[in-house]
C-alpha atoms as a PDB file:
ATOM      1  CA  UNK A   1     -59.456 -13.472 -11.183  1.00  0.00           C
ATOM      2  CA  UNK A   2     -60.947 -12.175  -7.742  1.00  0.00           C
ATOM      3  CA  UNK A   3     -58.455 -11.771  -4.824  1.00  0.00           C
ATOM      4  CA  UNK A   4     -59.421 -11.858  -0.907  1.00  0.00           C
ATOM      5  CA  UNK A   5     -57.979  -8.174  -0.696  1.00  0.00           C
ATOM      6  CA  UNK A   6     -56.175  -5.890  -3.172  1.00  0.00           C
ATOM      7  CA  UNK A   7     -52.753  -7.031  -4.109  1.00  0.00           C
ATOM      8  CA  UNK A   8     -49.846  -4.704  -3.481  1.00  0.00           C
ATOM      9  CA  UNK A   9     -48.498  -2.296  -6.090  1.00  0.00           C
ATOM     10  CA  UNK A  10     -45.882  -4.226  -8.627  1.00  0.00           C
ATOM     11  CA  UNK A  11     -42.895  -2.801  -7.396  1.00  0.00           C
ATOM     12  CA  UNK A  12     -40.769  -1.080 -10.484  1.00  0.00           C
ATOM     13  CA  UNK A  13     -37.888   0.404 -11.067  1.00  0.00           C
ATOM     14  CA  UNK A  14     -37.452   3.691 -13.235  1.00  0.00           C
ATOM     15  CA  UNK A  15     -36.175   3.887 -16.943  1.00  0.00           C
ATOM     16  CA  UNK A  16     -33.845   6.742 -17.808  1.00  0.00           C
ATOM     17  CA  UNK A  17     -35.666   9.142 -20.004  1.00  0.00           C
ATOM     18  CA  UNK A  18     -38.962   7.143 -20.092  1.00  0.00           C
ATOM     19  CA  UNK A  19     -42.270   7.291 -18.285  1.00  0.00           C
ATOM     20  CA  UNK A  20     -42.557   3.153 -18.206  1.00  0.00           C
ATOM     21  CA  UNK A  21     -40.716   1.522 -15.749  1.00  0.00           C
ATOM     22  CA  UNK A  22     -39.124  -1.642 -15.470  1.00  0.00           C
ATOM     23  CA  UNK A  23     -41.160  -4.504 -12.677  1.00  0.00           C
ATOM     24  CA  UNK A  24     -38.993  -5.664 -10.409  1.00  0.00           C
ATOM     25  CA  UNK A  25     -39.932  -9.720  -9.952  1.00  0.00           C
ATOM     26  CA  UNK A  26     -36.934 -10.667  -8.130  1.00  0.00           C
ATOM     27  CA  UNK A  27     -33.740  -8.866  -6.441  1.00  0.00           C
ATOM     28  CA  UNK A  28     -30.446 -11.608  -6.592  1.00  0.00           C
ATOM     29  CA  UNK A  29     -27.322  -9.957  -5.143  1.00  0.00           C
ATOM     30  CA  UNK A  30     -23.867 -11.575  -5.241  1.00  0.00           C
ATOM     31  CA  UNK A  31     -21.870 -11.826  -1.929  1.00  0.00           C
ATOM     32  CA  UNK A  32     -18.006 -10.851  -1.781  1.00  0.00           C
ATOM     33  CA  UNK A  33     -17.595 -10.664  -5.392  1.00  0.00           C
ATOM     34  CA  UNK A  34     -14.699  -8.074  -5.153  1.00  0.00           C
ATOM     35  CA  UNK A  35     -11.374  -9.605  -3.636  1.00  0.00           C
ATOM     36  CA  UNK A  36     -10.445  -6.725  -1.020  1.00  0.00           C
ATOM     37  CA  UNK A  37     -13.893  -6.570   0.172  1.00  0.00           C
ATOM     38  CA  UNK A  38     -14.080 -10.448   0.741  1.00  0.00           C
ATOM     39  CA  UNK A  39     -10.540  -9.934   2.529  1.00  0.00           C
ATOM     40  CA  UNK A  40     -12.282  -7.725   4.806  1.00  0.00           C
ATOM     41  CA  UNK A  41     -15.208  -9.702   5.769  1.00  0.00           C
ATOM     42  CA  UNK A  42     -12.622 -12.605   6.566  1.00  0.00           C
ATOM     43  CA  UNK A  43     -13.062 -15.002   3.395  1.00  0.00           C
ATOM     44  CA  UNK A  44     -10.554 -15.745   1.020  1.00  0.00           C
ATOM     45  CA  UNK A  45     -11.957 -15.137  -2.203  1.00  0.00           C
ATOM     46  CA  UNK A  46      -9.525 -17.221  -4.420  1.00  0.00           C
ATOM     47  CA  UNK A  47     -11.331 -20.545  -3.362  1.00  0.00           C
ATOM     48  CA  UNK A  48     -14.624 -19.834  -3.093  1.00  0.00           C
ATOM     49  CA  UNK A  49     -17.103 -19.945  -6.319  1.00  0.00           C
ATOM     50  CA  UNK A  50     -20.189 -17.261  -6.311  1.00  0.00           C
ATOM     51  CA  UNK A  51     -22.612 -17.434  -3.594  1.00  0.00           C
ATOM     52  CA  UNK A  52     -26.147 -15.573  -3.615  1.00  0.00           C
ATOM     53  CA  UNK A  53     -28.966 -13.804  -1.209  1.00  0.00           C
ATOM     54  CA  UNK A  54     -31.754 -11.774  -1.721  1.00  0.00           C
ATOM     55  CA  UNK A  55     -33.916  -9.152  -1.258  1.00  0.00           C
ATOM     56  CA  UNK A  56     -37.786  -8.622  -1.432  1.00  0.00           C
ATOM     57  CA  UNK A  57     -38.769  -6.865  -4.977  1.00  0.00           C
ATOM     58  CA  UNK A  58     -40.389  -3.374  -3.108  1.00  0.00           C
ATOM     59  CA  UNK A  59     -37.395  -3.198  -0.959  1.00  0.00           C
ATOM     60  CA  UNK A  60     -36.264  -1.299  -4.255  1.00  0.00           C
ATOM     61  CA  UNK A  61     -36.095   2.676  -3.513  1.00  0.00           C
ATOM     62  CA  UNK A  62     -35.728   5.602  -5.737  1.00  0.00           C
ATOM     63  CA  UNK A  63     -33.013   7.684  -6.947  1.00  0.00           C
ATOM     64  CA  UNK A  64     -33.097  10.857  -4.100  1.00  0.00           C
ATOM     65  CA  UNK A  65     -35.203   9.573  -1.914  1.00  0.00           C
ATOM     66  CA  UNK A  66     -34.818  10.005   1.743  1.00  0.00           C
ATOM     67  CA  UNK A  67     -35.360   6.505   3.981  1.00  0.00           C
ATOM     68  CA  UNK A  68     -35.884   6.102   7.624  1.00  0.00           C
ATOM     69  CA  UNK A  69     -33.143   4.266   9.672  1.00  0.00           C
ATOM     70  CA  UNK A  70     -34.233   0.880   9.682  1.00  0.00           C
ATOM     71  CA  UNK A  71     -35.354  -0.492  13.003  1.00  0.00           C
ATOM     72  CA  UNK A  72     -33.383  -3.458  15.127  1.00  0.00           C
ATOM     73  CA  UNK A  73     -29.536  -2.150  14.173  1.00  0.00           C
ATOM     74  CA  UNK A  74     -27.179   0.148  15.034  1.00  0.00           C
ATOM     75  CA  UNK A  75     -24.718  -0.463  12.390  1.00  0.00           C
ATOM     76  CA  UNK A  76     -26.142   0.166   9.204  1.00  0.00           C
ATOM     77  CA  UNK A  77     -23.576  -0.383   6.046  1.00  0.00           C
ATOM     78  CA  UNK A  78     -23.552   0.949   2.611  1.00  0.00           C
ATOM     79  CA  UNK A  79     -22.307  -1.400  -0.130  1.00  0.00           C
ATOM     80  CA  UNK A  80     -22.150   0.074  -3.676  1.00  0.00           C
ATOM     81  CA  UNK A  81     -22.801  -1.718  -6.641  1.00  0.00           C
ATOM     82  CA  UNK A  82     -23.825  -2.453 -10.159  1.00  0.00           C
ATOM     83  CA  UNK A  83     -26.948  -3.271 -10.477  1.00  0.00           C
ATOM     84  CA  UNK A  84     -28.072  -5.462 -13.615  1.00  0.00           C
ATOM     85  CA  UNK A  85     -31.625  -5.656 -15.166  1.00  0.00           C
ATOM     86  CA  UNK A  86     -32.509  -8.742 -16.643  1.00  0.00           C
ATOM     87  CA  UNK A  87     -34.502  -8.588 -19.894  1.00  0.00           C
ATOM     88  CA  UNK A  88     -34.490 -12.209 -21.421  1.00  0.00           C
ATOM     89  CA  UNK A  89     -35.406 -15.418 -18.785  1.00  0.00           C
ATOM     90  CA  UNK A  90     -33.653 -18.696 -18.926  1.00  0.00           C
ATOM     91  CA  UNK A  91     -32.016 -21.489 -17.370  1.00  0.00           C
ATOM     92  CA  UNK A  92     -28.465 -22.687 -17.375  1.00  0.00           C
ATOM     93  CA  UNK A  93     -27.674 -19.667 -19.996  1.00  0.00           C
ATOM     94  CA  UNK A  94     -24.156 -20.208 -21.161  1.00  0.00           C
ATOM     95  CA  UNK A  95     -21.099 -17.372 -20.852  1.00  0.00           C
ATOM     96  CA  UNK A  96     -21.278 -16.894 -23.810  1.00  0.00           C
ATOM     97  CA  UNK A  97     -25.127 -16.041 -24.731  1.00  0.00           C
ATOM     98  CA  UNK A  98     -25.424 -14.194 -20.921  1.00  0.00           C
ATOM     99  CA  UNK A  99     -24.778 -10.633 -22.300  1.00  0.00           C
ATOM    100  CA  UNK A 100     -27.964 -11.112 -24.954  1.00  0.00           C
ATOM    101  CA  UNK A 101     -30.148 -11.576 -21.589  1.00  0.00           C
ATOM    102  CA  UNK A 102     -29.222  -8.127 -19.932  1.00  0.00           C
ATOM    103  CA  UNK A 103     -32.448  -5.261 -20.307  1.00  0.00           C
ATOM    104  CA  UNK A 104     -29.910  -2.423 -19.394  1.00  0.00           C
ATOM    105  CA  UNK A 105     -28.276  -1.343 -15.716  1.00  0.00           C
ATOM    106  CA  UNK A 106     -28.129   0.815 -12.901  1.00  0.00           C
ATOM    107  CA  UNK A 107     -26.443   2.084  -9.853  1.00  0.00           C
ATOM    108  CA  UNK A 108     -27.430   0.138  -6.575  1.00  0.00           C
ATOM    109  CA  UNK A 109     -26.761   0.291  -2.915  1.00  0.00           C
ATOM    110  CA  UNK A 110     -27.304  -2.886  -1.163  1.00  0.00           C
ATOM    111  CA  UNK A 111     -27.833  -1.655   2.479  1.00  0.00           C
ATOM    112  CA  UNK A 112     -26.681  -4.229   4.975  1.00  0.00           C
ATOM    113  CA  UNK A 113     -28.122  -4.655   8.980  1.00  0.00           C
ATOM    114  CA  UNK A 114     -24.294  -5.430   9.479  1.00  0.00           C
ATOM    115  CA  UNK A 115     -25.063  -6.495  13.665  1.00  0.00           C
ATOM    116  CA  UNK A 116     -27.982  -8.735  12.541  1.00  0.00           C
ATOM    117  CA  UNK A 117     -25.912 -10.548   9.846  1.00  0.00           C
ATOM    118  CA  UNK A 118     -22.919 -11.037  11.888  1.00  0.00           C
ATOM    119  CA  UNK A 119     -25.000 -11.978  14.865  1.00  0.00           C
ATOM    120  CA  UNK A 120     -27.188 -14.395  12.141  1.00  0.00           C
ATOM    121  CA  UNK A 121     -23.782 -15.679  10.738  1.00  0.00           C
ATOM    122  CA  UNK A 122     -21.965 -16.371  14.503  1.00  0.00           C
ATOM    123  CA  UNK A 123     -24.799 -18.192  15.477  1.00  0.00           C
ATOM    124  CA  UNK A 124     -25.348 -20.335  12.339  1.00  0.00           C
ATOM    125  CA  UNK A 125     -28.399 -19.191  11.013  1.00  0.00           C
ATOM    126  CA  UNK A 126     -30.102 -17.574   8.076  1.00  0.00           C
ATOM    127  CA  UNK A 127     -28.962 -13.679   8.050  1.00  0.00           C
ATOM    128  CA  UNK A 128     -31.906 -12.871   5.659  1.00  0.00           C
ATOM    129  CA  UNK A 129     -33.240  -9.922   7.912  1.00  0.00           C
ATOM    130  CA  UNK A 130     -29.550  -8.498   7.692  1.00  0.00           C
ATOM    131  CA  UNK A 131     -30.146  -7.875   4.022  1.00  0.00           C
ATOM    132  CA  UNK A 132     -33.608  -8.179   3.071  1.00  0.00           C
ATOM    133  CA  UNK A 133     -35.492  -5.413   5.257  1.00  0.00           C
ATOM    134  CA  UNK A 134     -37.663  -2.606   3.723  1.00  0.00           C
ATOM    135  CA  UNK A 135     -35.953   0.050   1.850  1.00  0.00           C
ATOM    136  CA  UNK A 136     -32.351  -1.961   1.304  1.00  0.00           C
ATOM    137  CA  UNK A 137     -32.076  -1.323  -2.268  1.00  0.00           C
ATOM    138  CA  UNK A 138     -31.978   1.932  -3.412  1.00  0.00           C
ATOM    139  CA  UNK A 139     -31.224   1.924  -7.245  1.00  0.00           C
ATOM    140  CA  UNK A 140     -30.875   4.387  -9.800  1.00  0.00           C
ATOM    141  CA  UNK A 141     -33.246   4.767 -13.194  1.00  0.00           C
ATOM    142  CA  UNK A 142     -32.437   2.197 -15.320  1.00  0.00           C
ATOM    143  CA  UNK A 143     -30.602   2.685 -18.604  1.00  0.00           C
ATOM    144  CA  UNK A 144     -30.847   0.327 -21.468  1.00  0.00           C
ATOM    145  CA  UNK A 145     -27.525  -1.424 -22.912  1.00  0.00           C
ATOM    146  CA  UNK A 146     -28.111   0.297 -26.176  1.00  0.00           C
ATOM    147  CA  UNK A 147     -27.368   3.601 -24.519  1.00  0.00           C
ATOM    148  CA  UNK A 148     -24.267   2.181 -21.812  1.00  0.00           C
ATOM    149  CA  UNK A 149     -23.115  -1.008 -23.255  1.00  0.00           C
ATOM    150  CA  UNK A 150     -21.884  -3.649 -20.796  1.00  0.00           C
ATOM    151  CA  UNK A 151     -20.150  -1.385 -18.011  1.00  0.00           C
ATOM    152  CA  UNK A 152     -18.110  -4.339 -16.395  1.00  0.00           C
ATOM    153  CA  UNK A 153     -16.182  -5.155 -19.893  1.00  0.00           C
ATOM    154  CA  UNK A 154     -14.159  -2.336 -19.078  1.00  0.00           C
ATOM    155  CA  UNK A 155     -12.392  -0.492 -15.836  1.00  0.00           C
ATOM    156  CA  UNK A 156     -15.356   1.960 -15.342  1.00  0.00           C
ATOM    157  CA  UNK A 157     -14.868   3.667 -11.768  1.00  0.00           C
ATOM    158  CA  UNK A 158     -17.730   3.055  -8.688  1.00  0.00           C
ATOM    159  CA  UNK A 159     -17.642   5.251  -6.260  1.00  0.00           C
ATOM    160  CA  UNK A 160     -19.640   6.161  -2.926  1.00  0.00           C
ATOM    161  CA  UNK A 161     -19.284   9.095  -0.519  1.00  0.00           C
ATOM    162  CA  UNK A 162     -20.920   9.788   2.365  1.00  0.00           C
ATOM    163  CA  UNK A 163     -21.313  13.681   3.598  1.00  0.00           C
ATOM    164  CA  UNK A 164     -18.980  14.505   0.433  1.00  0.00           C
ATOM    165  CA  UNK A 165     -16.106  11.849   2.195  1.00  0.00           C
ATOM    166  CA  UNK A 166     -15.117   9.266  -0.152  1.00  0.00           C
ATOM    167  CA  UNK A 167     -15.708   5.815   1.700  1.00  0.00           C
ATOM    168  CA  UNK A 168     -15.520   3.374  -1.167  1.00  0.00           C
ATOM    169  CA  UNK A 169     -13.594   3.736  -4.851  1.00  0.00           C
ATOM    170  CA  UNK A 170     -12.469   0.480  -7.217  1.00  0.00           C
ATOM    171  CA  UNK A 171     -13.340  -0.142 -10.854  1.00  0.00           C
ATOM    172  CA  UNK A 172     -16.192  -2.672 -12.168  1.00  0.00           C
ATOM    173  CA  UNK A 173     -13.241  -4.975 -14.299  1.00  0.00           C
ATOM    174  CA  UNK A 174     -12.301  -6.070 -10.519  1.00  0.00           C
ATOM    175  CA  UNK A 175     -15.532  -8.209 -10.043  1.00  0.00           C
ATOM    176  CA  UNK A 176     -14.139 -11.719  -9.152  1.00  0.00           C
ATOM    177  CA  UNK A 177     -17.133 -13.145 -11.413  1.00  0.00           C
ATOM    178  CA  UNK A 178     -18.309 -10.597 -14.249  1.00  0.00           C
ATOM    179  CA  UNK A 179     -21.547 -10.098 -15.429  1.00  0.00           C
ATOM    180  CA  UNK A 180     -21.439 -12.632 -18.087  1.00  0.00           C
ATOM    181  CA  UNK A 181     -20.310 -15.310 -15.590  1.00  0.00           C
ATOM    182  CA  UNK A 182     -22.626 -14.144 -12.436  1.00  0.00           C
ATOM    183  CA  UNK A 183     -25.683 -14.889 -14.856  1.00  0.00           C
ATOM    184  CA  UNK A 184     -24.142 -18.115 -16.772  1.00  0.00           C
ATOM    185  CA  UNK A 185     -24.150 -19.559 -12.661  1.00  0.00           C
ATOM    186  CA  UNK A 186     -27.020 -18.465 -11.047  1.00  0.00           C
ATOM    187  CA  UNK A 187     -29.356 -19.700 -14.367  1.00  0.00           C
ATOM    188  CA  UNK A 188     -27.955 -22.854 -13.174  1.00  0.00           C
ATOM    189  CA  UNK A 189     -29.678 -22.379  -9.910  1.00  0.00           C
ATOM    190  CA  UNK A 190     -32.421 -20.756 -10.696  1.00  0.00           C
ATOM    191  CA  UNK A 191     -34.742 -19.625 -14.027  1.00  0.00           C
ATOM    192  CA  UNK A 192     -34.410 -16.448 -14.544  1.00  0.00           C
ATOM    193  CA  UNK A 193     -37.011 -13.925 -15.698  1.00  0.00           C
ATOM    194  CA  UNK A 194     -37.578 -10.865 -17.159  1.00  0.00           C
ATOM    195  CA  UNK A 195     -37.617  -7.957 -14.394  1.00  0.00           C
ATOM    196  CA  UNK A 196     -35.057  -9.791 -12.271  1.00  0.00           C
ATOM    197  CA  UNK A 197     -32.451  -7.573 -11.214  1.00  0.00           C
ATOM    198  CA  UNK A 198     -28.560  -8.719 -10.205  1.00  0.00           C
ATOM    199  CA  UNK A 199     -26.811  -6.992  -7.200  1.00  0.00           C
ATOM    200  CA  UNK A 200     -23.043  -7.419  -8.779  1.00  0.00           C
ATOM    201  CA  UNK A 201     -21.261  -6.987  -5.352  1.00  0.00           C
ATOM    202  CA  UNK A 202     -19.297  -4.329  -3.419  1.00  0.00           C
ATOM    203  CA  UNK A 203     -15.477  -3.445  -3.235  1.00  0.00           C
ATOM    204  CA  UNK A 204     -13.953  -2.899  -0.135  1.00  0.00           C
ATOM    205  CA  UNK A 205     -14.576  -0.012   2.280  1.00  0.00           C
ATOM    206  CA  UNK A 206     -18.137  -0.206   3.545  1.00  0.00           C
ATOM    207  CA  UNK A 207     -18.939   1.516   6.708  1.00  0.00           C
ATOM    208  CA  UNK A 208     -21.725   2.588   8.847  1.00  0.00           C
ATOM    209  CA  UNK A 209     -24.128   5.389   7.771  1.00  0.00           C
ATOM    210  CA  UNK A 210     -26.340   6.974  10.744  1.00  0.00           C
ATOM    211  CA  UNK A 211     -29.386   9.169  10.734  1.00  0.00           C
ATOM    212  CA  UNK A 212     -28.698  12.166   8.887  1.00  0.00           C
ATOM    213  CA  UNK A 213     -26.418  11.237   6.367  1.00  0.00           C
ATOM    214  CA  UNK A 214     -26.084  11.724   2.912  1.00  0.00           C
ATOM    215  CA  UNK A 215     -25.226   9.039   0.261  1.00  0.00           C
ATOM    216  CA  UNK A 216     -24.044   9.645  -3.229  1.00  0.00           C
ATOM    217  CA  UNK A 217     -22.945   6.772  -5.271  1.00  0.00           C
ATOM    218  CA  UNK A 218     -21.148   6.517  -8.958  1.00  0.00           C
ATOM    219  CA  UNK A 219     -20.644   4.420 -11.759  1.00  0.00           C
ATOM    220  CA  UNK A 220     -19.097   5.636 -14.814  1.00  0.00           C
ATOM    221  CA  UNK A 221     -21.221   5.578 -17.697  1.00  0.00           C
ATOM    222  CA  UNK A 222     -23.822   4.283 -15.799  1.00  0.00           C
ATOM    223  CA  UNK A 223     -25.579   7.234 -12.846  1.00  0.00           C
ATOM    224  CA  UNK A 224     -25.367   8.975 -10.216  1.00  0.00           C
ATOM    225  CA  UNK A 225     -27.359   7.958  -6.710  1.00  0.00           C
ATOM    226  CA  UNK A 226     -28.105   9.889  -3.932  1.00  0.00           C
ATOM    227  CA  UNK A 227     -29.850   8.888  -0.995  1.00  0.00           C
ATOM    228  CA  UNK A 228     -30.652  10.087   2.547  1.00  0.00           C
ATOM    229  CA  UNK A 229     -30.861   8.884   5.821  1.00  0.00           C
ATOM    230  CA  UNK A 230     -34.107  10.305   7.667  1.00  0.00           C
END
């Protein structure tokens, strides 16, 4: 097959204690799936099934990398999260097979353009460039579940600080929808692939990082994170 111009680089995502590296096809994140952080976004979480955006595949960063301040904001958030690799495709996978279709996880920030969304989301439309702009989702290697299980079937703790100041804490069994669940619903929306990875949502506390900064995230049994703000 001949292309009109090289094609870019498969974006990938590192393996813990391996020199191949998992491709990224798709990046799925779930929105307010931790009840105090939906509180403080002004939802109420209790009536409201799981809801999905995304973000480009090579908006995917590296584990200690340091990233310019993105362009058009001045409120730039950090959400932490778990960050799930698929390794098994499928359509409308049931609860109970979902587990069989996870690769391994990681440790994930889902940066957030937190003016452009809430701008995008007063004025009714699409807040894609609040969430899907280059360099939004740092993530740690990936480690398989032979070697960390499935983190969010217990009450591991996540974690971020910023500067050494803890500005986010909660444990992964207070997901609203688990990981079992998250995949069971969004195969009904949409096949899923191998190299897909799921953005599991952030608890509450998010808050604006500036230029500068340093970011260090944590889930148990899962990584460490750090990241820095140019």
């Amino acid at each position: 097959m001949s292309y009109a111009f090289s094609p870019v680089e498969q974006a990938s995502v590192a393996i813990e204690g391996s020199e191949e590296r998992f491709p990224v096809r798709r990046i799925y994140c779930v929105g307010r799936n931790y009840r105090a952080h939906a509180i403080e976004m002004g939802s109420d979480p209790d009536r409201e099934p799981p809801f999905f955006f995304m973000k480009p595949a090579d908006a995917v960063v590296e584990n200690g990398a340091t990233i310019p301040y993105p362009p058009q904001t001045s409120n730039l958030h950090h959400e932490i999260e778990l960050v799930v690799a698929i390794g098994t495709g499928g359509k409308d996978i049931s609860v109970d097979d979902a587990l069989d279709h996870v690769w391994g996880y990681g440790v994930g920030i889902d940066l957030t353009r937190r003016d452009i969304q809430n701008k995008a989301k007063e004025t009714g439309r699409p807040w894609d460039m609040g969430k899907g702009f280059d360099n939004s989702a740092p993530c740690t290697a990936l480690r398989p579940v032979s070697d960390v299980g499935h983190p969010d079937t217990g009450n591991g703790a996540i974690w971020i600080k910023v500067n050494g100041e803890t500005k986010q804490e909660s444990t992964l069994d207070l997901h609203i929808w688990n990981t079992a669940e998250t995949i069971n619903y969004l195969s009904g929306l949409c096949e899923l692939q191998p190299g897909d990875l799921v953005y599991m949502g952030t608890p509450d506390g998010v808050a604006a990082v500036v230029s500068g900064d340093t970011m260090e995230g944590h889930i148990e049994g899962v990584g460490d994170l750090t990241i820095n703000i140019a």
